[in-house]
PDB file of N, CA and C in Angstrom:
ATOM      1  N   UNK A   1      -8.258  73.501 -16.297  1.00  0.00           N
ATOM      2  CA  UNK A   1      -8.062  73.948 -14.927  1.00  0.00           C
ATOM      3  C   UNK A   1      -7.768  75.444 -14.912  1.00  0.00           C
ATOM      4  N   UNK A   2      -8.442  76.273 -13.674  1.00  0.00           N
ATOM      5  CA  UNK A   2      -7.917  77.618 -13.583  1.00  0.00           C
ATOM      6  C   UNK A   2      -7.192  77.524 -12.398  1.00  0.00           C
ATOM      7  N   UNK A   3      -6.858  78.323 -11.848  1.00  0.00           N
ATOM      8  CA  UNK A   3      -5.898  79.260 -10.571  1.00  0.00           C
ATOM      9  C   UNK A   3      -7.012  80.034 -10.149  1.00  0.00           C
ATOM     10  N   UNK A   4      -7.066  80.026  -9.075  1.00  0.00           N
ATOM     11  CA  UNK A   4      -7.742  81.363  -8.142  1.00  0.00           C
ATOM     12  C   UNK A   4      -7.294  81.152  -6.972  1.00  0.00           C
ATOM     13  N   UNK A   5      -7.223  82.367  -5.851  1.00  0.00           N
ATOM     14  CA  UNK A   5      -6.935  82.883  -4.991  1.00  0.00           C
ATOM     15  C   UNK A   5      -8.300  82.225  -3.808  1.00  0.00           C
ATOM     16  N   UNK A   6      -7.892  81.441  -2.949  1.00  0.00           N
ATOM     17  CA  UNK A   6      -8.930  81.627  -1.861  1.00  0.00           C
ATOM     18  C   UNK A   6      -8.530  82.276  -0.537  1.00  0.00           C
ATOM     19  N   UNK A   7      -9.475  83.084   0.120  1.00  0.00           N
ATOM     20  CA  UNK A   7      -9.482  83.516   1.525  1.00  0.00           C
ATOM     21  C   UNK A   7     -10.748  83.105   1.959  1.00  0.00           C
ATOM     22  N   UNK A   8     -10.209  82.597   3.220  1.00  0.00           N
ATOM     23  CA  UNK A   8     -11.041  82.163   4.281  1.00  0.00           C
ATOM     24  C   UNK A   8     -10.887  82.917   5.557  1.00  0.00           C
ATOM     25  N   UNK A   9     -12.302  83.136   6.390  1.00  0.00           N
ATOM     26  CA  UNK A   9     -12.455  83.862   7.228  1.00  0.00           C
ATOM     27  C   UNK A   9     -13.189  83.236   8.409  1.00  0.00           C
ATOM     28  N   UNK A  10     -12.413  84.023   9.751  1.00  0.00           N
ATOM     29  CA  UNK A  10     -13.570  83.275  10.722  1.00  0.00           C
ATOM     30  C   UNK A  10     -13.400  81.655  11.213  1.00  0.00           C
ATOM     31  N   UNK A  11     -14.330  81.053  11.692  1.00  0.00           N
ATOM     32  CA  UNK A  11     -14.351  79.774  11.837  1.00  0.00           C
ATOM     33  C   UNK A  11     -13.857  78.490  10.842  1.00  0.00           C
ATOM     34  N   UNK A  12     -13.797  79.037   9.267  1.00  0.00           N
ATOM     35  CA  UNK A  12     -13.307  78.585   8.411  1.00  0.00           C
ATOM     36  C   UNK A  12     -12.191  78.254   8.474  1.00  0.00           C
ATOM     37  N   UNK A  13     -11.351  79.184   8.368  1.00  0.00           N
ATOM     38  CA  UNK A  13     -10.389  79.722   8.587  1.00  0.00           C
ATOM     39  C   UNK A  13      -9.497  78.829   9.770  1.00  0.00           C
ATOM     40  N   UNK A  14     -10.273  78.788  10.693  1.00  0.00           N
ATOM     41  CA  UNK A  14      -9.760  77.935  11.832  1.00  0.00           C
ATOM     42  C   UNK A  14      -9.559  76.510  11.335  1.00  0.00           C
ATOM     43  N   UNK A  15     -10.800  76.531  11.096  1.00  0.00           N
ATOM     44  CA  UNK A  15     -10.710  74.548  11.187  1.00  0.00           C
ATOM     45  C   UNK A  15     -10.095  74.504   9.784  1.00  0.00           C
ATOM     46  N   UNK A  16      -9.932  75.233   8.611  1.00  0.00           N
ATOM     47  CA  UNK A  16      -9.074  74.528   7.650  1.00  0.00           C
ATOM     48  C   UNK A  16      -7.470  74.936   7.987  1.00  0.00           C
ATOM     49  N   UNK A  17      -7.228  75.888   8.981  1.00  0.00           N
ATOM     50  CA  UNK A  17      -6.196  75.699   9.104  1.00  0.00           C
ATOM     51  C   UNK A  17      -4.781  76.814   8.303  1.00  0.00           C
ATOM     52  N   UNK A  18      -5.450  77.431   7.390  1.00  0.00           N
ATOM     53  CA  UNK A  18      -4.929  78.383   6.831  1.00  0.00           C
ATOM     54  C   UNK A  18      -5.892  79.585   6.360  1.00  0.00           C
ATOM     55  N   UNK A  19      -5.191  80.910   6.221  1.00  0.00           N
ATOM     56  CA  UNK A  19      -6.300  81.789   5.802  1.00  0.00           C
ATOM     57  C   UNK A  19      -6.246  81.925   4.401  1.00  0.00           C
ATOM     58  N   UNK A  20      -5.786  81.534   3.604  1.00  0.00           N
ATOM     59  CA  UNK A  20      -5.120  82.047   2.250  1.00  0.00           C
ATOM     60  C   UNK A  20      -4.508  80.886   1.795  1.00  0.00           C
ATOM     61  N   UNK A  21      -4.728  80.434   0.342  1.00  0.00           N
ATOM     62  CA  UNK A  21      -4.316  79.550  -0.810  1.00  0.00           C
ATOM     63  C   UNK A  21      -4.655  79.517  -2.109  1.00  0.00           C
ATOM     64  N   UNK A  22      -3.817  79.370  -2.961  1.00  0.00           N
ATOM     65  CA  UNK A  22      -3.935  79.487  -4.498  1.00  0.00           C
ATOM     66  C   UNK A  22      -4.273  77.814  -4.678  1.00  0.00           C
ATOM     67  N   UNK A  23      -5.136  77.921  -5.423  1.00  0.00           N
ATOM     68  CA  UNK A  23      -5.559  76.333  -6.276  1.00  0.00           C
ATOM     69  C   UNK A  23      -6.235  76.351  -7.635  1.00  0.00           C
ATOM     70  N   UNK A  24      -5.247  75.139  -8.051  1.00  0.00           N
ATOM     71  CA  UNK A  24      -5.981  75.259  -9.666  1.00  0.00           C
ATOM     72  C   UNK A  24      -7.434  74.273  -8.916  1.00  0.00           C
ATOM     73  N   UNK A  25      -8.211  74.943  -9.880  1.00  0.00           N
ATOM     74  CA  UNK A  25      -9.518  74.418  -9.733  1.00  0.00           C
ATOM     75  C   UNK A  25      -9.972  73.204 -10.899  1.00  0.00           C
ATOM     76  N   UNK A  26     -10.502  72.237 -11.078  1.00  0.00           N
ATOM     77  CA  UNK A  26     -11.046  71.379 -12.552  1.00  0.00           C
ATOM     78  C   UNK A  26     -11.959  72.189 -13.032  1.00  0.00           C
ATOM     79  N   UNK A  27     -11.839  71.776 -13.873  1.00  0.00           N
ATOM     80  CA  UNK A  27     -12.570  72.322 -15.382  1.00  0.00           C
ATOM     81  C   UNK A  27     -14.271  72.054 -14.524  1.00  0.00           C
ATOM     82  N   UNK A  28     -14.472  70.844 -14.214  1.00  0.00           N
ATOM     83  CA  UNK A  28     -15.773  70.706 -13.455  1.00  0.00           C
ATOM     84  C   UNK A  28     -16.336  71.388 -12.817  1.00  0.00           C
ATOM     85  N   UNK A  29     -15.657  72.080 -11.957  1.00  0.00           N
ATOM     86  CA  UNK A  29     -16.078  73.082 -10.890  1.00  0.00           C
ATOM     87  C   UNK A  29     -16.383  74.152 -11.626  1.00  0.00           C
ATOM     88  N   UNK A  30     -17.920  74.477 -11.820  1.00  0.00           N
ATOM     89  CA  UNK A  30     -18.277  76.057 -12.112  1.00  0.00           C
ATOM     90  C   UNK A  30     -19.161  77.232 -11.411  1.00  0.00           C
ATOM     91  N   UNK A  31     -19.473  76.483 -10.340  1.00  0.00           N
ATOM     92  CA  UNK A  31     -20.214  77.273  -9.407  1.00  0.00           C
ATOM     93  C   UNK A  31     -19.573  77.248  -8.429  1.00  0.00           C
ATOM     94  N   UNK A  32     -19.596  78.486  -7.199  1.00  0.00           N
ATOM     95  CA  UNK A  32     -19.602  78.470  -5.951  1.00  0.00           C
ATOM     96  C   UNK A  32     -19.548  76.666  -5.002  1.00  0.00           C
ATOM     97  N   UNK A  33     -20.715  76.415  -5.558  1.00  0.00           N
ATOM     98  CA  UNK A  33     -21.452  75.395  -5.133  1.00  0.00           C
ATOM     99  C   UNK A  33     -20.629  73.786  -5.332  1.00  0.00           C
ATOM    100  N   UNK A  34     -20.169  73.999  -6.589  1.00  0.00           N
ATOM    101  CA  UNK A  34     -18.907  73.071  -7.132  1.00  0.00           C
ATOM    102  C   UNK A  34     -17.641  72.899  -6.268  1.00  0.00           C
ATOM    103  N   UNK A  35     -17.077  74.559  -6.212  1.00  0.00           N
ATOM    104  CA  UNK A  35     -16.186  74.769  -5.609  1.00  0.00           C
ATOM    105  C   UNK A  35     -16.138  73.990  -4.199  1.00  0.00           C
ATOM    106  N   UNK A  36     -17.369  73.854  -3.356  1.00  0.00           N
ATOM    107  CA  UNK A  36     -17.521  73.737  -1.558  1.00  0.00           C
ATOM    108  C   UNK A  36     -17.755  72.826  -2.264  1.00  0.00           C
ATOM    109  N   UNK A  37     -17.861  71.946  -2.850  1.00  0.00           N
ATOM    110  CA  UNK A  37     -18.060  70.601  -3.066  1.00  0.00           C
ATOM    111  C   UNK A  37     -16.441  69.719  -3.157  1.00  0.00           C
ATOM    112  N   UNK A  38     -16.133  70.190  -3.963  1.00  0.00           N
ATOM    113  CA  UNK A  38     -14.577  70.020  -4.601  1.00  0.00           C
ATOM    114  C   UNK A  38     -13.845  70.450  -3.295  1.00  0.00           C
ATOM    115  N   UNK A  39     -13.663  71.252  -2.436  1.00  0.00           N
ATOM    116  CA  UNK A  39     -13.256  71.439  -1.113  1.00  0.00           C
ATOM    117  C   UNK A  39     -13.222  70.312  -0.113  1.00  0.00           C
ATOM    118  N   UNK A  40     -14.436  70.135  -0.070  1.00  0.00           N
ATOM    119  CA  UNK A  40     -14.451  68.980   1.124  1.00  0.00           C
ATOM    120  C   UNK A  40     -13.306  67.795   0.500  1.00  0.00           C
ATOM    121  N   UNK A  41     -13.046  67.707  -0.708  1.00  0.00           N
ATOM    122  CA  UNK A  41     -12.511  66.376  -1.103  1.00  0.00           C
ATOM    123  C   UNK A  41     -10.867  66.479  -1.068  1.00  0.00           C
ATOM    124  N   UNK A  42     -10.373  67.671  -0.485  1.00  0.00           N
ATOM    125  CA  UNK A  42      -9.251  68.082   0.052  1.00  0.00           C
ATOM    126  C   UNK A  42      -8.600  67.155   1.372  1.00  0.00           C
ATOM    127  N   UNK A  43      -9.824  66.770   1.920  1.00  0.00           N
ATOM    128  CA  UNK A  43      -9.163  66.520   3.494  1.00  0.00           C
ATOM    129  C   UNK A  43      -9.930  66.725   4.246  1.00  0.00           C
ATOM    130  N   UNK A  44      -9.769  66.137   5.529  1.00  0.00           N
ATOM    131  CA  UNK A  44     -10.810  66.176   6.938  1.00  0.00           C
ATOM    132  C   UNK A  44     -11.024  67.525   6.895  1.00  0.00           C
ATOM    133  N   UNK A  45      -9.549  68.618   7.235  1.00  0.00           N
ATOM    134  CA  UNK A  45      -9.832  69.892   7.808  1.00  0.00           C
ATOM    135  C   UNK A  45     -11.164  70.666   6.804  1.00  0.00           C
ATOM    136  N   UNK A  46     -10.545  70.077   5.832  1.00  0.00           N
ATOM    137  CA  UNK A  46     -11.991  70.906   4.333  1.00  0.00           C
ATOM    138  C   UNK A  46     -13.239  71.057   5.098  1.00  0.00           C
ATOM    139  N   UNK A  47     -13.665  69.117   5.167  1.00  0.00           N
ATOM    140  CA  UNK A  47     -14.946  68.695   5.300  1.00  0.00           C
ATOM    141  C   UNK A  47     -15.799  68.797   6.416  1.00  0.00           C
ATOM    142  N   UNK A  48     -14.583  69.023   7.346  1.00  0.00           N
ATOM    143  CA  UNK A  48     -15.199  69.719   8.654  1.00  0.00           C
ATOM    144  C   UNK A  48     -16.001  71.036   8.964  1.00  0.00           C
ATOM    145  N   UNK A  49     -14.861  72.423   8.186  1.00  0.00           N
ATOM    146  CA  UNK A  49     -14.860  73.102   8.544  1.00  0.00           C
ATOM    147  C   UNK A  49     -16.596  73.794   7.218  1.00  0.00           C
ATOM    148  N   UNK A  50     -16.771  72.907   5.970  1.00  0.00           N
ATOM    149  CA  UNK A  50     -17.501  73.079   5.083  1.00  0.00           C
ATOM    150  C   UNK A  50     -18.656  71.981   5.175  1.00  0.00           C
ATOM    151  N   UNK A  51     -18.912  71.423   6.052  1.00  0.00           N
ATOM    152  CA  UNK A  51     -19.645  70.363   6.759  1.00  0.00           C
ATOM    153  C   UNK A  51     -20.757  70.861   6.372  1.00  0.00           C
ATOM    154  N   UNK A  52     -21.523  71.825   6.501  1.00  0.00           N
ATOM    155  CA  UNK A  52     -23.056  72.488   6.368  1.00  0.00           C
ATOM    156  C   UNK A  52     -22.704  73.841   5.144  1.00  0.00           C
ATOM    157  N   UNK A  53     -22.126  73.516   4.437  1.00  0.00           N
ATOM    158  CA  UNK A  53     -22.080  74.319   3.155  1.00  0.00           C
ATOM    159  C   UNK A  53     -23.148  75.191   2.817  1.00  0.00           C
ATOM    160  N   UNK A  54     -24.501  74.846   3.241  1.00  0.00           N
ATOM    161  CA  UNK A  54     -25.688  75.863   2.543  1.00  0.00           C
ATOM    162  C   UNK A  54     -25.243  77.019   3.781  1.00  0.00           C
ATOM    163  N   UNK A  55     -24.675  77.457   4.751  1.00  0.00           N
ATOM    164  CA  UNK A  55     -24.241  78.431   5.546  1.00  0.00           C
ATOM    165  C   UNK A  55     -22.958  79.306   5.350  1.00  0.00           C
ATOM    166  N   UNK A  56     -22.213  78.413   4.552  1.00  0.00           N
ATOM    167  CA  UNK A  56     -21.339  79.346   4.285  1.00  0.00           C
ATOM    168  C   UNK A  56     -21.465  80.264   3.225  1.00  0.00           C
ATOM    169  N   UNK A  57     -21.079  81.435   3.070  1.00  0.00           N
ATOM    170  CA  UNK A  57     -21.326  82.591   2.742  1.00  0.00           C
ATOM    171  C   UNK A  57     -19.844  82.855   1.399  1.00  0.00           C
ATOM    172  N   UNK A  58     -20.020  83.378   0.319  1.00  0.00           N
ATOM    173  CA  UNK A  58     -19.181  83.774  -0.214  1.00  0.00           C
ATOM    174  C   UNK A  58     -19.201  84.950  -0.907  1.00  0.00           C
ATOM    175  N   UNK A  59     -17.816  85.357  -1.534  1.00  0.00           N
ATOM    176  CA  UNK A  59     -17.491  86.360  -2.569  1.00  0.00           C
ATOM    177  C   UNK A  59     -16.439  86.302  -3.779  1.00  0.00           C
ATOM    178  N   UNK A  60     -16.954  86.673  -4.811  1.00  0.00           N
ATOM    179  CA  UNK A  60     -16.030  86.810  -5.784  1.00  0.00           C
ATOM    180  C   UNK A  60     -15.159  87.994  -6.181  1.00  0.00           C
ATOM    181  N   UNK A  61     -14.338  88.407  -5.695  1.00  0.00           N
ATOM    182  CA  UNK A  61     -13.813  89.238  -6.508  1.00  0.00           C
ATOM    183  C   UNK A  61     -13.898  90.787  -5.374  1.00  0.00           C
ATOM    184  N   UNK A  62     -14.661  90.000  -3.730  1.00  0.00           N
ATOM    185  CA  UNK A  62     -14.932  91.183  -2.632  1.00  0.00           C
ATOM    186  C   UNK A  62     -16.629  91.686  -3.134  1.00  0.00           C
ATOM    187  N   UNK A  63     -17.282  91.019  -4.175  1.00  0.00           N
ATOM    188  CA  UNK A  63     -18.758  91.184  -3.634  1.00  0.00           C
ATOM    189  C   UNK A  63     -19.536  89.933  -3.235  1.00  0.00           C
ATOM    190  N   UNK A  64     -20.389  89.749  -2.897  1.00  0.00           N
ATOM    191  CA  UNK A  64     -21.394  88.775  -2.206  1.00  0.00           C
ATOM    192  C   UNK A  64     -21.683  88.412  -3.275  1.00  0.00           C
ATOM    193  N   UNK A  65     -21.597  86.991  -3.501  1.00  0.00           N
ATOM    194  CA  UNK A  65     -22.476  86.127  -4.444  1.00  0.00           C
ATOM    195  C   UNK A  65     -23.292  85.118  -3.774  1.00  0.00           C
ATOM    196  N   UNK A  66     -24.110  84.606  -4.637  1.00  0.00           N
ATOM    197  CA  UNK A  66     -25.358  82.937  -3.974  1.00  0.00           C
ATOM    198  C   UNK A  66     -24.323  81.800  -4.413  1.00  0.00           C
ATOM    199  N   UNK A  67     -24.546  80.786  -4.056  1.00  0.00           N
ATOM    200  CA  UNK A  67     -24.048  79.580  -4.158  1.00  0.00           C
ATOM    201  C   UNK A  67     -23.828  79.071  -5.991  1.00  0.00           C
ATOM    202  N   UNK A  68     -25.162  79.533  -6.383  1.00  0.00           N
ATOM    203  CA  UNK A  68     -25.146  79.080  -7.686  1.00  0.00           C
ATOM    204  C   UNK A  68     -24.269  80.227  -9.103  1.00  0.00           C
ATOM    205  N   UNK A  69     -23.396  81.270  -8.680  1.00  0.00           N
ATOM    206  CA  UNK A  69     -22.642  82.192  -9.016  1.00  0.00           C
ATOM    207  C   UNK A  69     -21.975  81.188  -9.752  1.00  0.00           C
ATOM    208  N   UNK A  70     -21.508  81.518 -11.289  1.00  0.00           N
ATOM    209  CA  UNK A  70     -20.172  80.720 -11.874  1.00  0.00           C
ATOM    210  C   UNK A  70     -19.127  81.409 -11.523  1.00  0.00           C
ATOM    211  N   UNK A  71     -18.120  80.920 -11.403  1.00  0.00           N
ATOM    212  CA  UNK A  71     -16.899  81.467 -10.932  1.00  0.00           C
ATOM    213  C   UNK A  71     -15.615  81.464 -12.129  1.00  0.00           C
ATOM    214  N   UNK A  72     -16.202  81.398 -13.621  1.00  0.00           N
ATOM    215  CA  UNK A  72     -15.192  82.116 -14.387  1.00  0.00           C
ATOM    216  C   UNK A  72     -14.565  82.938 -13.925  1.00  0.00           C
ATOM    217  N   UNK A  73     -13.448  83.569 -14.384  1.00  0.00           N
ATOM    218  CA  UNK A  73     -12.900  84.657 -14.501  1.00  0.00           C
ATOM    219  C   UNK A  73     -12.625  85.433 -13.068  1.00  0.00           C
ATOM    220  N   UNK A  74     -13.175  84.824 -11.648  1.00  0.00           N
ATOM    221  CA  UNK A  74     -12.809  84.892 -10.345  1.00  0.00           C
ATOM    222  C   UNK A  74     -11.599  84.744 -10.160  1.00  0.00           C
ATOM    223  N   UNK A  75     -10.469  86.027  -9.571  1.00  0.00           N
ATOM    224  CA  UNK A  75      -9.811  86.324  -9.574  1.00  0.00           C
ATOM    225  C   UNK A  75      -9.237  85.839  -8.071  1.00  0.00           C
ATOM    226  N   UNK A  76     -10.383  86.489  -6.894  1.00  0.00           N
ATOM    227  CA  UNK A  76     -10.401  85.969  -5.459  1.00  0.00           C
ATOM    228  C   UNK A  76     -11.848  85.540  -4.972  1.00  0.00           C
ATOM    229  N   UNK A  77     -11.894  84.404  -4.374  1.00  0.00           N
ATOM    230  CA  UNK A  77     -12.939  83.388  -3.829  1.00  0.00           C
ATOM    231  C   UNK A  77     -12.844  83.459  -1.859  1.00  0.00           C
ATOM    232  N   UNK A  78     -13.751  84.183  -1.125  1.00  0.00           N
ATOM    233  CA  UNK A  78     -13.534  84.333   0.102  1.00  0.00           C
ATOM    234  C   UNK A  78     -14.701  83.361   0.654  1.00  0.00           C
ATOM    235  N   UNK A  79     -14.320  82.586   1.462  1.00  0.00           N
ATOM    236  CA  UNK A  79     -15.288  81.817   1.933  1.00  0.00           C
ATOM    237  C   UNK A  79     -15.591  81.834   3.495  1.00  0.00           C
ATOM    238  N   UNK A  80     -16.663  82.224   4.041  1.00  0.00           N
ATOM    239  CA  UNK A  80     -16.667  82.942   5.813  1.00  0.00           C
ATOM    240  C   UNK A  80     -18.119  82.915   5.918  1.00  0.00           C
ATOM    241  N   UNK A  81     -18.110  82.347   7.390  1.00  0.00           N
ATOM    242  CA  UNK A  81     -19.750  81.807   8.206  1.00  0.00           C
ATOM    243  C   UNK A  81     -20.777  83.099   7.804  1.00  0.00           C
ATOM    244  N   UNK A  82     -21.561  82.565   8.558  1.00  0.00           N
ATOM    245  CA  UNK A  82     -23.265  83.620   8.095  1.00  0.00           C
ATOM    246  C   UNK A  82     -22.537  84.334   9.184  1.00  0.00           C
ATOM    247  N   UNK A  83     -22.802  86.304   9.136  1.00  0.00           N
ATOM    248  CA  UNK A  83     -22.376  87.405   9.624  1.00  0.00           C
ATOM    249  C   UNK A  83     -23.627  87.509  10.871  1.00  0.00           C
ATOM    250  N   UNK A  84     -22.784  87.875  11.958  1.00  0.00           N
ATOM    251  CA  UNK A  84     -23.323  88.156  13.436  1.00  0.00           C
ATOM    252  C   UNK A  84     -23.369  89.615  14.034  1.00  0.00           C
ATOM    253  N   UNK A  85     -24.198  89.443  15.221  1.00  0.00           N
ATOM    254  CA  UNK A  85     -23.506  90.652  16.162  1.00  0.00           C
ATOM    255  C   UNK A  85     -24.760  92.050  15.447  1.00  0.00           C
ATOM    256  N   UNK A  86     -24.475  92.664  16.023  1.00  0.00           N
ATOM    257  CA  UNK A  86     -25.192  93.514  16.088  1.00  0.00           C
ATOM    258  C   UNK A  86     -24.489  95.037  16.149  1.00  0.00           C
TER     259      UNK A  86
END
């Protein structure tokens, strides 16, 4: 198991209910993709708010990664909707 830092942003943010939490992660989880997987299995607020996962958007560490990113050595994990507005 590791520790990392999550921030959530936005609509996320809402429906899970907090902006910010530390979690050890399983050894299983090595992608992005793992991670929003392993999320939903938190709780309603998770599965709600990560319901359509191929939309949510992330970063490791404050740059943009794809879903399939390993998340070794990820220090902070930000998870926030596809970007709007003009």
């Amino acid at each position: 198991m590791s520790t990392v830092n999550l921030v959530y942003f936005s609509w996320v943010r809402e429906r899970i209910g907090k902006g910010e939490e530390t979690l050890e992660v399983p050894a299983d989880v090595v992608t992005i993709a793992d991670l929003l997987a392993h999320l939903k299995t938190l709780g309603e607020e998770y599965e709600t708010a990560l319901e359509h996962q191929n939309v949510i958007r992330a970063a490791i560490n404050q740059e943009h990664v794809e879903h399939d990113e390993p998340i070794a050595g990820a220090r902070e994990i930000a998870l926030f909707p596809p970007m709007t507005g003009g």
